[in-house]
N, C-alpha and C. Protein backbone atom coordinates (compact mmCIF):
# COMPACT_ATOMS: atom_id res chain seq x y z
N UNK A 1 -15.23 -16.55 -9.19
CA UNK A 1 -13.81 -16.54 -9.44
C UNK A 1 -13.41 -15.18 -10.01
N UNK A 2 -13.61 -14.58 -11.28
CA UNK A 2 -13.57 -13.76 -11.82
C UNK A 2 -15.22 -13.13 -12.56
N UNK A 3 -14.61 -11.58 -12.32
CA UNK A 3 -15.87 -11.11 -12.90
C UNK A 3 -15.57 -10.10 -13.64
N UNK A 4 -16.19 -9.70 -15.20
CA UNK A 4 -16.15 -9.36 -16.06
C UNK A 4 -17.48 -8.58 -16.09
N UNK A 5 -17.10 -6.96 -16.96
CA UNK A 5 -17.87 -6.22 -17.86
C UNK A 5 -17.77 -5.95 -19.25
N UNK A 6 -18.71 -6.15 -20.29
CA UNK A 6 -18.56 -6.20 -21.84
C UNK A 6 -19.77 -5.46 -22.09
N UNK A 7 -19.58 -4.95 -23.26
CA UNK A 7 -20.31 -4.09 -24.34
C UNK A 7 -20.10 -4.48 -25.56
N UNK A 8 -20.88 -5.21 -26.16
CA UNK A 8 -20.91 -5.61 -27.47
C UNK A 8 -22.08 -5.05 -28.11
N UNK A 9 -22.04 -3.96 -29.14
CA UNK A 9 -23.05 -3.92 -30.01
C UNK A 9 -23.97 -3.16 -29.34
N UNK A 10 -23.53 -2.20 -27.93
CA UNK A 10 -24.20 -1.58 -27.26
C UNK A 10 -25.25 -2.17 -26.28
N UNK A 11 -25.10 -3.31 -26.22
CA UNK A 11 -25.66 -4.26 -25.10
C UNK A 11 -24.57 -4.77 -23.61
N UNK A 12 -24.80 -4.73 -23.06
CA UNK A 12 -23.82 -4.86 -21.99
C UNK A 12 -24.19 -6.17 -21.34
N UNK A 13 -23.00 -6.69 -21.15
CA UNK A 13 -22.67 -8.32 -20.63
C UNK A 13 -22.41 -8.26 -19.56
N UNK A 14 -22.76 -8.83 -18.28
CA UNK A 14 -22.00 -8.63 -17.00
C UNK A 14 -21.09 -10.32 -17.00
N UNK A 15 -20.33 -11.06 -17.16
CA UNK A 15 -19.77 -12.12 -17.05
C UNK A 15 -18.78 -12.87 -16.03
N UNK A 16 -19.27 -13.43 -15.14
CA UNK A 16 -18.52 -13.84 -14.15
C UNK A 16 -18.39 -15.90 -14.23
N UNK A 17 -17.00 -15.77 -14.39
CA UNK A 17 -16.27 -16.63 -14.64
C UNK A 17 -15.94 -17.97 -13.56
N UNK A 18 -16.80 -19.33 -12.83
CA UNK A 18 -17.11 -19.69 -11.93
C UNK A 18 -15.94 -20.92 -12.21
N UNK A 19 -15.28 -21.59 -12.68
CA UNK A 19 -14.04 -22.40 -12.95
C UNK A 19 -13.49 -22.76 -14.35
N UNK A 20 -12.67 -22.79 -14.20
CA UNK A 20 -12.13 -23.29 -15.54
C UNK A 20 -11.18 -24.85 -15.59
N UNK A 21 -11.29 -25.32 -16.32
CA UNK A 21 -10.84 -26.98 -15.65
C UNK A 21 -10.24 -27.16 -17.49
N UNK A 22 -8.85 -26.91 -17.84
CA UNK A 22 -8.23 -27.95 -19.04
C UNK A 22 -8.84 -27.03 -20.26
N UNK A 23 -9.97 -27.60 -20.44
CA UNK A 23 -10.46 -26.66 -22.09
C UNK A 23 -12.04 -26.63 -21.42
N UNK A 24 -12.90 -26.33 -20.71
CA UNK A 24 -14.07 -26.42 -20.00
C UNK A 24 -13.78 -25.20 -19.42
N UNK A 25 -15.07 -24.07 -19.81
CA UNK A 25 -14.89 -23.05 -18.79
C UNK A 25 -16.61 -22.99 -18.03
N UNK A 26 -17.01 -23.04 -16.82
CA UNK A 26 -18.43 -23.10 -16.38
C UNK A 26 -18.14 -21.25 -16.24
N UNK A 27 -19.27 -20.71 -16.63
CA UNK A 27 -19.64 -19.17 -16.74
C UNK A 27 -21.38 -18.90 -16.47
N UNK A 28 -21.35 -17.98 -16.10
CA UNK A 28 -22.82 -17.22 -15.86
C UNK A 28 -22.71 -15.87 -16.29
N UNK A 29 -23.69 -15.63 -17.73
CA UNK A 29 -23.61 -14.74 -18.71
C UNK A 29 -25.16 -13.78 -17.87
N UNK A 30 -24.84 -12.78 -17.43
CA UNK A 30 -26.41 -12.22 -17.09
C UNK A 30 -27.20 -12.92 -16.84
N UNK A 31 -26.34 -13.71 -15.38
CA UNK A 31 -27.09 -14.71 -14.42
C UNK A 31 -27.53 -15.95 -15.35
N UNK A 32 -27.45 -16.11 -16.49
CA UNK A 32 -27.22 -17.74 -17.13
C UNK A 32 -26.29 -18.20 -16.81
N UNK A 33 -26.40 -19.35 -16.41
CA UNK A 33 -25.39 -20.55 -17.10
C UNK A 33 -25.08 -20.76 -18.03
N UNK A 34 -23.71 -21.20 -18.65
CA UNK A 34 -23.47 -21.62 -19.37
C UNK A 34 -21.93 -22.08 -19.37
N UNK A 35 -21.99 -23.85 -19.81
CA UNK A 35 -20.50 -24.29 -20.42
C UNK A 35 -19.99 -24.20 -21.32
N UNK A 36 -19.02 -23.77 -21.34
CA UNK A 36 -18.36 -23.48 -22.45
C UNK A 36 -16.91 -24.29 -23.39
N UNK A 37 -17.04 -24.78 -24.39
CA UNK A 37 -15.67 -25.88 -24.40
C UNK A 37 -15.17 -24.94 -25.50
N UNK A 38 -13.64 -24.97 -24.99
CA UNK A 38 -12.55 -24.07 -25.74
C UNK A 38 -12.05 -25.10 -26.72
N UNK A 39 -11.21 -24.85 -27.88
CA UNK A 39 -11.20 -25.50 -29.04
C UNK A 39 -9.18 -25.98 -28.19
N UNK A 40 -8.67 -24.77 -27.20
CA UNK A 40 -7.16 -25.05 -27.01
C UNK A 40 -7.67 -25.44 -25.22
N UNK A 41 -6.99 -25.63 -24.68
CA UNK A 41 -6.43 -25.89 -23.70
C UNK A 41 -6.49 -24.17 -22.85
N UNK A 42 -7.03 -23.75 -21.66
CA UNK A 42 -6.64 -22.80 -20.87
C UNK A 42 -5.02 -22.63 -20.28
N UNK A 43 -4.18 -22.09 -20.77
CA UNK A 43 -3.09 -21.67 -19.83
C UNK A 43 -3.22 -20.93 -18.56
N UNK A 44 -3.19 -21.61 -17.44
CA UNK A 44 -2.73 -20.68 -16.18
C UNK A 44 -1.72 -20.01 -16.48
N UNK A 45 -1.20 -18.82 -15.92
CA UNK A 45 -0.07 -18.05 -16.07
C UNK A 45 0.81 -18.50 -14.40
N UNK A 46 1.96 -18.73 -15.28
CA UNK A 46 2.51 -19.24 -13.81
C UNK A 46 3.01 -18.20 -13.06
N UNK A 47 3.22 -16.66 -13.35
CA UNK A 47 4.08 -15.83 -12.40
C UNK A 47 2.52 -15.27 -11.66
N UNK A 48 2.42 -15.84 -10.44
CA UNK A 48 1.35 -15.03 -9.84
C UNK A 48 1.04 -13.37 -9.55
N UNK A 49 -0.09 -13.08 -9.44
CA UNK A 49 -0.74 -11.56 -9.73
C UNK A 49 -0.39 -11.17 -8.13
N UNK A 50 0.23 -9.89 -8.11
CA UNK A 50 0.54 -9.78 -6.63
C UNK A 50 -0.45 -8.22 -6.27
N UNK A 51 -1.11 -7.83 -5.18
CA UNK A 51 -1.92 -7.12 -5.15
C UNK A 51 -1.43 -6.78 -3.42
N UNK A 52 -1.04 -5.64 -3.49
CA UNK A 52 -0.76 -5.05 -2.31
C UNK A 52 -1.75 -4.13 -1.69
N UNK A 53 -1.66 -4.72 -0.61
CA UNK A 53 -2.33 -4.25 0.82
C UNK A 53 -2.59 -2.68 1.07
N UNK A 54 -3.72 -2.31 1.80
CA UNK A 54 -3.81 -0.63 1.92
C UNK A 54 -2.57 -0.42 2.48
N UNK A 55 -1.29 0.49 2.16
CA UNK A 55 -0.24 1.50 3.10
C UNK A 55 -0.68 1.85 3.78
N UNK A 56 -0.03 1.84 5.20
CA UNK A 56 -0.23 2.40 6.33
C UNK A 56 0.51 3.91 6.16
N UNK A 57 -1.04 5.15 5.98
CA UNK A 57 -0.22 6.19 6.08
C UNK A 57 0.74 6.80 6.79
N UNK A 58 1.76 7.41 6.87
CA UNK A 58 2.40 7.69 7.81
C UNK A 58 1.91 9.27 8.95
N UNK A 59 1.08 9.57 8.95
CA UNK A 59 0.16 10.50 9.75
C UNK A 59 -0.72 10.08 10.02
N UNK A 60 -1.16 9.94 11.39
CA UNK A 60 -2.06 10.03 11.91
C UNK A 60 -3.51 10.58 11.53
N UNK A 61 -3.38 11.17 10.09
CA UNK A 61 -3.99 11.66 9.69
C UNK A 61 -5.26 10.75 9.12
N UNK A 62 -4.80 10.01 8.39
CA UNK A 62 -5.37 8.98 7.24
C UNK A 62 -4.96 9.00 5.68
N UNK A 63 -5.41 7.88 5.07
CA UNK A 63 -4.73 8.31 3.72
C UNK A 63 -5.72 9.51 3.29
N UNK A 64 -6.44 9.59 3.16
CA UNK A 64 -7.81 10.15 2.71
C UNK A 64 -7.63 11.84 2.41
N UNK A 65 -6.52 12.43 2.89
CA UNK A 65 -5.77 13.42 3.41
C UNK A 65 -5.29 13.72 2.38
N UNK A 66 -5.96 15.23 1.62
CA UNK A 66 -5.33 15.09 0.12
C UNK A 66 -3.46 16.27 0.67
N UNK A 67 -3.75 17.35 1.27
CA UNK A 67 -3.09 17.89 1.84
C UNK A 67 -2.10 17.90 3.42
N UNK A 68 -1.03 18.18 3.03
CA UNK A 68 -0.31 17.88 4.40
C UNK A 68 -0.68 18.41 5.68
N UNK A 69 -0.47 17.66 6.45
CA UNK A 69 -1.14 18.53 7.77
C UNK A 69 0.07 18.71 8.39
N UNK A 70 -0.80 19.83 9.23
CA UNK A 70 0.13 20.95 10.16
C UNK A 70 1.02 19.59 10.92
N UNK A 71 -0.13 19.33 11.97
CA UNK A 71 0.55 18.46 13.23
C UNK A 71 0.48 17.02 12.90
N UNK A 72 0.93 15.66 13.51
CA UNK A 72 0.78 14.72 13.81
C UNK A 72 1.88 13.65 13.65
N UNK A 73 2.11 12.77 13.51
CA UNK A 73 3.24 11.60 14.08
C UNK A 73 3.94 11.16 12.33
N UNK A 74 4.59 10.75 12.67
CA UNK A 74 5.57 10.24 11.36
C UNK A 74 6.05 8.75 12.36
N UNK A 75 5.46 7.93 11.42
CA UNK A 75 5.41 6.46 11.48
C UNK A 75 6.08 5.49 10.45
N UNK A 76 6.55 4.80 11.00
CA UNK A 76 7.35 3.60 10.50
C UNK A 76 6.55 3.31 8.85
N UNK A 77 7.18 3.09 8.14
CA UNK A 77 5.93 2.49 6.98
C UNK A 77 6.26 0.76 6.84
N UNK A 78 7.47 0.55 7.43
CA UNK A 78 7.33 -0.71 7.60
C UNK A 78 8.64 -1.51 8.88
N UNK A 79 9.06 -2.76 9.16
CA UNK A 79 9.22 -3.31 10.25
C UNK A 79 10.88 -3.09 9.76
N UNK A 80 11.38 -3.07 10.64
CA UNK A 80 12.96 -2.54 10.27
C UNK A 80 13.67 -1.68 11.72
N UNK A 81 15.54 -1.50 11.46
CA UNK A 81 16.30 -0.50 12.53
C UNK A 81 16.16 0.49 12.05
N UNK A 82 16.29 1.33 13.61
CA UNK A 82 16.57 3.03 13.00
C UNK A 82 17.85 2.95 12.86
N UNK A 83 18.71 3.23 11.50
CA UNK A 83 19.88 3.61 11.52
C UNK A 83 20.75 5.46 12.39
N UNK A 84 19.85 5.96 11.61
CA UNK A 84 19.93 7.53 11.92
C UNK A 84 19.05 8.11 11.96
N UNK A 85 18.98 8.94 13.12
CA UNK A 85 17.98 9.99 13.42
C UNK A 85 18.57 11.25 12.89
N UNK A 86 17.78 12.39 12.50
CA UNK A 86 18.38 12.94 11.57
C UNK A 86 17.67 14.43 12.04
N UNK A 87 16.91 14.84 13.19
CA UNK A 87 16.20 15.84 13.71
C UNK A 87 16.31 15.56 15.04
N UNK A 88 15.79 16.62 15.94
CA UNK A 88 16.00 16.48 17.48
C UNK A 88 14.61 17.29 18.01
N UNK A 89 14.44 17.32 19.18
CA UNK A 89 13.08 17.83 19.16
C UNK A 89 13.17 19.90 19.44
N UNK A 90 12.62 20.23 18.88
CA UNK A 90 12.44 21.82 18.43
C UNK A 90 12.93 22.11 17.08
N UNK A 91 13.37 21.54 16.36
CA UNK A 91 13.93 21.38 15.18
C UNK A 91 13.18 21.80 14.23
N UNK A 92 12.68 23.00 13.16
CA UNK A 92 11.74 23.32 12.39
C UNK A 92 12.34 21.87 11.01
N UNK A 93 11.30 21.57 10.24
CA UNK A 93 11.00 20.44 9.39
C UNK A 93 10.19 21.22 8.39
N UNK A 94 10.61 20.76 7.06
CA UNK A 94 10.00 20.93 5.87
C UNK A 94 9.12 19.82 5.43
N UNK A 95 7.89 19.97 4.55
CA UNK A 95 7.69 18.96 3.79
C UNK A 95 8.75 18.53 2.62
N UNK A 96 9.30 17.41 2.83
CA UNK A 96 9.72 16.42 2.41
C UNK A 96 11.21 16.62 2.94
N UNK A 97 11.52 16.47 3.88
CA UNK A 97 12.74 17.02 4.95
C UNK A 97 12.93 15.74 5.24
N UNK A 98 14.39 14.90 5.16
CA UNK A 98 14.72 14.08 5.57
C UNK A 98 14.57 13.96 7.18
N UNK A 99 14.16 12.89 7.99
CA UNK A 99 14.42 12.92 9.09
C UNK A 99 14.59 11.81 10.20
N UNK A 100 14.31 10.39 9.36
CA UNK A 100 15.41 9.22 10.08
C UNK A 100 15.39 8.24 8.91
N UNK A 101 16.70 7.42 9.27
CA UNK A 101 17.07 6.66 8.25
C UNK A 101 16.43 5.10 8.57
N UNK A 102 16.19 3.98 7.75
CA UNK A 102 15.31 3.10 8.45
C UNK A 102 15.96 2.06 7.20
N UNK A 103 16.62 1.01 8.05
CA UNK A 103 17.13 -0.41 7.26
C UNK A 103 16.23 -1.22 7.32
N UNK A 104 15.49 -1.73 6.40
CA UNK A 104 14.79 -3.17 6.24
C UNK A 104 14.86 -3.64 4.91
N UNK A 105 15.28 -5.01 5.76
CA UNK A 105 15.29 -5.95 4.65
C UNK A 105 16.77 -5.39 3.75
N UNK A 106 17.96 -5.17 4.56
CA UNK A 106 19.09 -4.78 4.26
C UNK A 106 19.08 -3.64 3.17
N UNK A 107 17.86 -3.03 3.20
CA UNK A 107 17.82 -2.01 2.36
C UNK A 107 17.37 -0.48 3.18
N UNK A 108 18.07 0.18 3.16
CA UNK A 108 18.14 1.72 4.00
C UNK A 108 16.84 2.67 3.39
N UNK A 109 16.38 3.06 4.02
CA UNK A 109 14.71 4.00 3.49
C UNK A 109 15.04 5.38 4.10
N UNK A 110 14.87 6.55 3.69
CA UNK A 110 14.79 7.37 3.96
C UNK A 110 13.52 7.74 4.84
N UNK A 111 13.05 8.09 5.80
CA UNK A 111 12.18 8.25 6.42
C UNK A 111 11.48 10.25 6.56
N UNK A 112 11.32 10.29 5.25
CA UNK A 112 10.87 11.84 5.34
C UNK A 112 9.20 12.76 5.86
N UNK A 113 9.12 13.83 6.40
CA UNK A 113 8.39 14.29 6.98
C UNK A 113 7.32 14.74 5.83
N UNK A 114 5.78 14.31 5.86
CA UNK A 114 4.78 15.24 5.26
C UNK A 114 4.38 15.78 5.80
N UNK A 115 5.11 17.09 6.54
CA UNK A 115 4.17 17.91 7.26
C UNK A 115 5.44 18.86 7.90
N UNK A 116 5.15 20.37 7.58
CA UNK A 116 5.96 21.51 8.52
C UNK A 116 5.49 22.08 9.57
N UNK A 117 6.30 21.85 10.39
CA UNK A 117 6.48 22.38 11.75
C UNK A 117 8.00 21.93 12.08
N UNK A 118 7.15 21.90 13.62
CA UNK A 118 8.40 21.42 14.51
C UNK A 118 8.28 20.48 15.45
N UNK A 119 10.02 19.61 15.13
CA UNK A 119 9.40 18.08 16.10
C UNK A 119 9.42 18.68 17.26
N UNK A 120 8.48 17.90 17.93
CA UNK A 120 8.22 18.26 19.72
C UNK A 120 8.66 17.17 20.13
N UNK A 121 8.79 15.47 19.44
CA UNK A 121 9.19 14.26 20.23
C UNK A 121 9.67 13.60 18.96
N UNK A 122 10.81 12.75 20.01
CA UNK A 122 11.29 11.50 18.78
C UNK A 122 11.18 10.60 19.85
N UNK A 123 10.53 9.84 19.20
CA UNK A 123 10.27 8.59 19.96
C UNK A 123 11.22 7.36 20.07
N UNK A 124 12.03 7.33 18.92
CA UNK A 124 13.13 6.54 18.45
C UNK A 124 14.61 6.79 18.72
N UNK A 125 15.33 6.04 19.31
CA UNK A 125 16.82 5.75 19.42
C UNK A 125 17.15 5.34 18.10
N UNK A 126 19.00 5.79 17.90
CA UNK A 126 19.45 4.82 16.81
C UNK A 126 19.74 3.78 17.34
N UNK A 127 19.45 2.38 16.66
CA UNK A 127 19.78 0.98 16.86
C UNK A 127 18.02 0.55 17.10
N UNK A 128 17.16 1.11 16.97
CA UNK A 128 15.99 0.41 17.84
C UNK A 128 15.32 0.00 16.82
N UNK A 129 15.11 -1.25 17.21
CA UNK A 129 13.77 -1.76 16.19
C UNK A 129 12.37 -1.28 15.86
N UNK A 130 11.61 -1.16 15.13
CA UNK A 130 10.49 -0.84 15.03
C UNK A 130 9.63 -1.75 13.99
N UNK A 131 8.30 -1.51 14.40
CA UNK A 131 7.63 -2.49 13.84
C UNK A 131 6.46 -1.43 12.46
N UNK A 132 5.79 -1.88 11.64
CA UNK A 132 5.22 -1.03 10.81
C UNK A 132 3.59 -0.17 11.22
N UNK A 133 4.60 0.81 11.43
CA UNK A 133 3.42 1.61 11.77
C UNK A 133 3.30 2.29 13.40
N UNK A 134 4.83 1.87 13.84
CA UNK A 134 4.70 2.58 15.20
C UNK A 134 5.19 4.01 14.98
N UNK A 135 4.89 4.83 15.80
CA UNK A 135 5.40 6.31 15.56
C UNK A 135 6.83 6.24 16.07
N UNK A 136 7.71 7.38 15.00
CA UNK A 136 8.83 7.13 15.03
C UNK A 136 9.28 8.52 15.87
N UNK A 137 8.22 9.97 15.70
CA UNK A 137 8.27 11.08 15.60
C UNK A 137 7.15 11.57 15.82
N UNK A 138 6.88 13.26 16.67
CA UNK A 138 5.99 13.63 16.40
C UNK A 138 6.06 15.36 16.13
N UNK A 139 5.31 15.99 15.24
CA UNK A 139 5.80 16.84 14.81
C UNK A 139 4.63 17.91 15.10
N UNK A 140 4.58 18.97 15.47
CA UNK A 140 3.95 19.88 16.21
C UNK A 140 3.49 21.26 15.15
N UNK A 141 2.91 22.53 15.72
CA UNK A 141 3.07 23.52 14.56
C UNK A 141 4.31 24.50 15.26
């Protein structure tokens, strides 16, 4: 279920946490067993832990990419209309150069370029749907 690291007293605990049921917690302390009875009651926390998904970088590049690259595509980061296109193709582009506008989820995203050059293709109409992660653009040196 859960797994835990501790240092007490310069000894190290590895503790992984196998259910918890009311005031009963079953645990394995450095591969022991052991039950454990709590003196209160365990609270679950009711607002659940939310843990988001790898981003789909928007280059072709990968995330892994500490620096902007010259060439490659500028992609949707998620499912939504193109409101406005905002470049045309030969168009020189800055890093962080606005260059289409993108409504989802009734909320408008700026869709900006990591990478200078120049677009060679827009792949996108205004009004067109797109889904996350299709190329919207592609941008050349």
């Amino acid at each position: 279920m859960k797994k835990y690291k501790f240092t007490i007293q310069n000894v190290d605990y590895s503790v992984e946490i196998n259910s918890v049921e009311e005031r009963t917690i079953e645990m394995d302390v450095n591969g022991t067993h052991f039950t454990v009875l709590m003196d209160k009651e365990v609270k679950h926390s009711k607002t659940p832990t939310l843990i988001r998904s790898v981003a789909i970088p928007s280059t072709d590049q990968g995330a892994h990419v500490k620096v902007a690259a010259k060439t490659g595509t500028i992609k949707s980061p998620l499912p939504g209309t193109i409101v406005e296109i905002f470049v045309k193709p030969g168009d020189k582009v800055t890093i962080g150069q606005r260059m289409a506008l993108l409504e989802a989820m009734k909320m408008e995203n700026n869709i900006e370029s990591d990478k200078a050059g120049t677009v060679t293709e827009v792949k996108v109409s205004k009004g067109d749907p797109v889904m996350e992660g299709d190329v919207l653009l592609v941008v050349g040196e």
